[in-house]
N, C-alpha and C. Protein backbone atom coordinates (compact mmCIF):
# COMPACT_ATOMS: atom_id res chain seq x y z
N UNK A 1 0.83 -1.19 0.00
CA UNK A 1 0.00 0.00 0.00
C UNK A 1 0.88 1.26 0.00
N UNK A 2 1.59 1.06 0.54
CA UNK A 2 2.58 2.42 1.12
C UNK A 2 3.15 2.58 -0.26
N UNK A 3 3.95 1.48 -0.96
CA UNK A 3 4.96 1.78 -2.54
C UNK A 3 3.84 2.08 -3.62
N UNK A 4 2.77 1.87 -3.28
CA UNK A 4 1.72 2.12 -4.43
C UNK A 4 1.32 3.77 -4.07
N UNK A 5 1.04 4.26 -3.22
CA UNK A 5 1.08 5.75 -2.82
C UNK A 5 2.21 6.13 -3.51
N UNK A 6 3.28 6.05 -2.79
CA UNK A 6 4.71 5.99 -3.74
C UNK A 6 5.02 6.51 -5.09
N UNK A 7 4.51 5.23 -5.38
CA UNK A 7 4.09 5.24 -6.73
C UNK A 7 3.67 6.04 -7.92
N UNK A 8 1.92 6.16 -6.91
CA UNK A 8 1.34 6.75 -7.64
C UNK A 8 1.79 8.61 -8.12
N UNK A 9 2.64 8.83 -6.78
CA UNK A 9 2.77 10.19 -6.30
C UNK A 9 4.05 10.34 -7.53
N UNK A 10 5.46 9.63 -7.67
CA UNK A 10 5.92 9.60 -8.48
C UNK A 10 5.02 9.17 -9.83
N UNK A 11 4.24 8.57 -10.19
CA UNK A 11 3.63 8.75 -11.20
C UNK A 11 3.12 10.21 -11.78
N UNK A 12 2.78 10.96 -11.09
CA UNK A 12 1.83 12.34 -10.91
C UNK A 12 3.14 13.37 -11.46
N UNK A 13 4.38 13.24 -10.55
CA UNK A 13 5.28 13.69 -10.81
C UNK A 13 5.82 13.68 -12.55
N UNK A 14 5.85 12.36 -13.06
CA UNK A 14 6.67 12.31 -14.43
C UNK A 14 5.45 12.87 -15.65
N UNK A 15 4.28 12.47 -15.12
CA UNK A 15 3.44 13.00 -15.95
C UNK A 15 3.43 14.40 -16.33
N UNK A 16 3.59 15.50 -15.36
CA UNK A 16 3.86 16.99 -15.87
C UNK A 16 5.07 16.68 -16.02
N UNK A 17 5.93 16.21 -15.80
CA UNK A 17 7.46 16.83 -16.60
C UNK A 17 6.83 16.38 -17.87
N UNK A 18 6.56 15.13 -18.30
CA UNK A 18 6.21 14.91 -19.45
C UNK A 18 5.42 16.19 -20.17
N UNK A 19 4.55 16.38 -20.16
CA UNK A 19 3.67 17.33 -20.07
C UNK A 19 4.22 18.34 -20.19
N UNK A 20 4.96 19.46 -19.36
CA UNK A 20 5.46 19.93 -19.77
C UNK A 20 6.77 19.85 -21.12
N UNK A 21 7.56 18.69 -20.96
CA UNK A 21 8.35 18.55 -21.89
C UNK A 21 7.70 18.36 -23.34
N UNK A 22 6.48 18.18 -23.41
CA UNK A 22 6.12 17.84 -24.83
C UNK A 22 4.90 19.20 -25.27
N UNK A 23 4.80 20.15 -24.28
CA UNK A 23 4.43 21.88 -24.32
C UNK A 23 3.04 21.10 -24.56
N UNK A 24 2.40 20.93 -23.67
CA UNK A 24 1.12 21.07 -23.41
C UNK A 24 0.05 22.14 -22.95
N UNK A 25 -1.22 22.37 -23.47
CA UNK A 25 -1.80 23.80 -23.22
C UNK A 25 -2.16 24.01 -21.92
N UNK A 26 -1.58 25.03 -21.51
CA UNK A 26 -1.32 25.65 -19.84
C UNK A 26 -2.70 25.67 -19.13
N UNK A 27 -3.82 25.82 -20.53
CA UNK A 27 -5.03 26.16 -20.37
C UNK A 27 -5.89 24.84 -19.88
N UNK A 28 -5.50 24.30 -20.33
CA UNK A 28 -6.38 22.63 -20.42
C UNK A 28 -6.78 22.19 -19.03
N UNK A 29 -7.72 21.68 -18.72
CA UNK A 29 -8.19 21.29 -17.32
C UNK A 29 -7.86 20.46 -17.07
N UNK A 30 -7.08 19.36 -17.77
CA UNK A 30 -6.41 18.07 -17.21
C UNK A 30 -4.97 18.55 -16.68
N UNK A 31 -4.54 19.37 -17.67
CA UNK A 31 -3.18 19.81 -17.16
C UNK A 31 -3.23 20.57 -15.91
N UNK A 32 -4.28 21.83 -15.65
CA UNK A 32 -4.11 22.60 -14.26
C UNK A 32 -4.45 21.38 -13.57
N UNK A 33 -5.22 20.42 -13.50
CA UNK A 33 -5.40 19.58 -12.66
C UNK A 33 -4.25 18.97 -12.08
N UNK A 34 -3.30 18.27 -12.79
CA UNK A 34 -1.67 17.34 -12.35
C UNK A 34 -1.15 18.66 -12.32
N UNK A 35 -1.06 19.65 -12.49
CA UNK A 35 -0.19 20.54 -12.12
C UNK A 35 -0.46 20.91 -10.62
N UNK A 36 -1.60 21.33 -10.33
CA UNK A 36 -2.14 21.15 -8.84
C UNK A 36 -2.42 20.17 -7.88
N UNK A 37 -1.47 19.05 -8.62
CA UNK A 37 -1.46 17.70 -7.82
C UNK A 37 0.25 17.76 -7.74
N UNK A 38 0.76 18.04 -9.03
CA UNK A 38 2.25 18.00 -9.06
C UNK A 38 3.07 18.63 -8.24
N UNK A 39 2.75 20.23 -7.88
CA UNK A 39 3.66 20.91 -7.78
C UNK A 39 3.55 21.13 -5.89
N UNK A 40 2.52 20.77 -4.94
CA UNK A 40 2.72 20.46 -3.83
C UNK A 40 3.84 19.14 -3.70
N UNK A 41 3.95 18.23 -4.21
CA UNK A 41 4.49 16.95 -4.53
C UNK A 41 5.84 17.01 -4.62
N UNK A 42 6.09 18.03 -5.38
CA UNK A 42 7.34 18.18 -5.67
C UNK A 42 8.09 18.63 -4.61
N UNK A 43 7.75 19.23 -3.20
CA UNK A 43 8.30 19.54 -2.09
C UNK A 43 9.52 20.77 -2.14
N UNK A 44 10.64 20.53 -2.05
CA UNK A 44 11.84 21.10 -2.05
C UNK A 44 12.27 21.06 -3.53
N UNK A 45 12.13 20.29 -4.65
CA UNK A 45 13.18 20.06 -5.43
C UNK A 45 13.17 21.08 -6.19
N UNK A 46 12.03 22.26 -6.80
CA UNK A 46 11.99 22.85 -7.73
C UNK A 46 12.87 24.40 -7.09
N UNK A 47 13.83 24.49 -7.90
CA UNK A 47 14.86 25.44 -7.83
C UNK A 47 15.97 25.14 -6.69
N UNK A 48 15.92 23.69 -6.88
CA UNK A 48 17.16 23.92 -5.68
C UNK A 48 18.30 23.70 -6.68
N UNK A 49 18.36 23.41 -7.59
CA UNK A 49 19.35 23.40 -8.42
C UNK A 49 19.03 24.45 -9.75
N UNK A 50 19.91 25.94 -9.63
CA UNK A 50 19.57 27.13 -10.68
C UNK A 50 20.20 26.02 -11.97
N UNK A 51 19.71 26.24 -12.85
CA UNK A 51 20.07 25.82 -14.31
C UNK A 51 20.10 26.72 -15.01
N UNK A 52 20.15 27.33 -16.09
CA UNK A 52 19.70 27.97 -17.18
C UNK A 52 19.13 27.00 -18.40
N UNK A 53 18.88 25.94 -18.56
CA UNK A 53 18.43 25.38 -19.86
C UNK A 53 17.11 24.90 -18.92
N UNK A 54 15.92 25.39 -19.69
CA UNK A 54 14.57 25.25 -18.81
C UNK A 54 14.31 24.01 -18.72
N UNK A 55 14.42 23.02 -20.04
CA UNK A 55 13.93 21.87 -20.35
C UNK A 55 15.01 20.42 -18.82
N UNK A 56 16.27 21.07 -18.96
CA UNK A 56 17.18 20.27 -18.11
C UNK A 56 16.18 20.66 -16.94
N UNK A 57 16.11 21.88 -16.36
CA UNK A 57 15.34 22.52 -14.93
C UNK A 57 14.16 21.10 -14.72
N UNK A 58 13.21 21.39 -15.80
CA UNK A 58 12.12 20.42 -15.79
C UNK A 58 12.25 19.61 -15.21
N UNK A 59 13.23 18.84 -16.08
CA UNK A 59 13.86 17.26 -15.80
C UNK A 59 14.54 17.23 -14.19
N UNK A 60 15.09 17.93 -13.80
CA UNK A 60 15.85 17.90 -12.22
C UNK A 60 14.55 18.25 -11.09
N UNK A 61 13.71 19.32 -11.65
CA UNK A 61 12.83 19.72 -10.23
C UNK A 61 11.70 18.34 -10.11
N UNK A 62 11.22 17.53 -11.03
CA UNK A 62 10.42 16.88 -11.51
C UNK A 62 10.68 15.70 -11.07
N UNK A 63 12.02 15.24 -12.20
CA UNK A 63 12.12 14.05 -12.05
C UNK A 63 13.06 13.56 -10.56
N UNK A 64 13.97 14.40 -10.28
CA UNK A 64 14.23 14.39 -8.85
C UNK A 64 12.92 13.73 -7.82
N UNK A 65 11.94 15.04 -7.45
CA UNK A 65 10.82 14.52 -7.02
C UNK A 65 10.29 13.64 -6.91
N UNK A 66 9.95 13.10 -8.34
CA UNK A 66 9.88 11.21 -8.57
C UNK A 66 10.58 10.33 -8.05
N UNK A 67 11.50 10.50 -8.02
CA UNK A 67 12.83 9.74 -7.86
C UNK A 67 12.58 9.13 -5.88
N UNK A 68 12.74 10.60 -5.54
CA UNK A 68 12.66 10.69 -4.32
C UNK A 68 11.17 10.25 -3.46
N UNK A 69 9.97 10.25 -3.96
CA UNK A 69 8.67 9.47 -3.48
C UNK A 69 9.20 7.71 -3.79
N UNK A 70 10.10 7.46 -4.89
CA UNK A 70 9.96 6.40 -4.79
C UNK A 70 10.80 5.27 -4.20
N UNK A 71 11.97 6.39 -3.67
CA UNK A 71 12.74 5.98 -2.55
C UNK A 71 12.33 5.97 -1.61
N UNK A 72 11.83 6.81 -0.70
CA UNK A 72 10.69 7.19 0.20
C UNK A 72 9.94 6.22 0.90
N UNK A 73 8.97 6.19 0.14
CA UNK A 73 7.71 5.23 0.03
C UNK A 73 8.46 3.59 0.16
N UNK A 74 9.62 3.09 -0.68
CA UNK A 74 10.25 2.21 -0.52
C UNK A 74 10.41 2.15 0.78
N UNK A 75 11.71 2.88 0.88
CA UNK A 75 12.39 2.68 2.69
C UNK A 75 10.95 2.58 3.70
N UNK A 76 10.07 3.44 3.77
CA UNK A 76 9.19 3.65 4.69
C UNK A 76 8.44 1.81 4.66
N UNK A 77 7.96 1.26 3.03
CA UNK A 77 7.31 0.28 3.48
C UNK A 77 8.26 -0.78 4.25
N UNK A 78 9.84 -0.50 3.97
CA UNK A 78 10.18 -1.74 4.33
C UNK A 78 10.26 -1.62 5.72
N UNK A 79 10.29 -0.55 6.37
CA UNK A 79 10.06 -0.12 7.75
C UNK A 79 9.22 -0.59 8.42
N UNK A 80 7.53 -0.40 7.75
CA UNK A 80 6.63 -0.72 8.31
C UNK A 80 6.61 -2.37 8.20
N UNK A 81 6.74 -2.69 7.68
CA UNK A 81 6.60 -4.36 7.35
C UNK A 81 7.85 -5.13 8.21
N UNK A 82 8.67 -4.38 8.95
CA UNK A 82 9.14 -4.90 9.88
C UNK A 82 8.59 -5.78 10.88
């Protein structure tokens, strides 16, 4: 249960980078939607590393994020299942 939260949360995450990486309309109600799921989610990561190439930015504030729910969520279940 816990890696599927995880999961899902890194799921939420790659979807707007995607999304953004493939310039999706800002306007669209699916997009403000994962964007207002995404960007609480993302916690710390967005701008902790300045870039100048936006598309790299994307990829680090984003996929970092992902990265990190699904480490997370890992360590934590194997915790609980102790």
């Amino acid at each position: 249960m816990i890696t599927g939260i995880g999961a899902l949360f890194a799921f939420i995450e790659v979807l707007y980078l995607v999304m953004l990486l493939a310039g999706a309309n800002a306007a669209n109600g699916f997009f403000v939607f994962i964007r207002s799921l995404a960007d609480p989610l993302a916690l710390f990561w967005p701008g902790l590393f300045p870039v100048s190439n936006a598309d790299l930015a994307v990829i680090l504030n984003y996929g970092l994020a992902a990265v990190f729910w699904l480490v997370v969520s890992g360590i934590v279940a194997r915790l609980v299942g102790r």
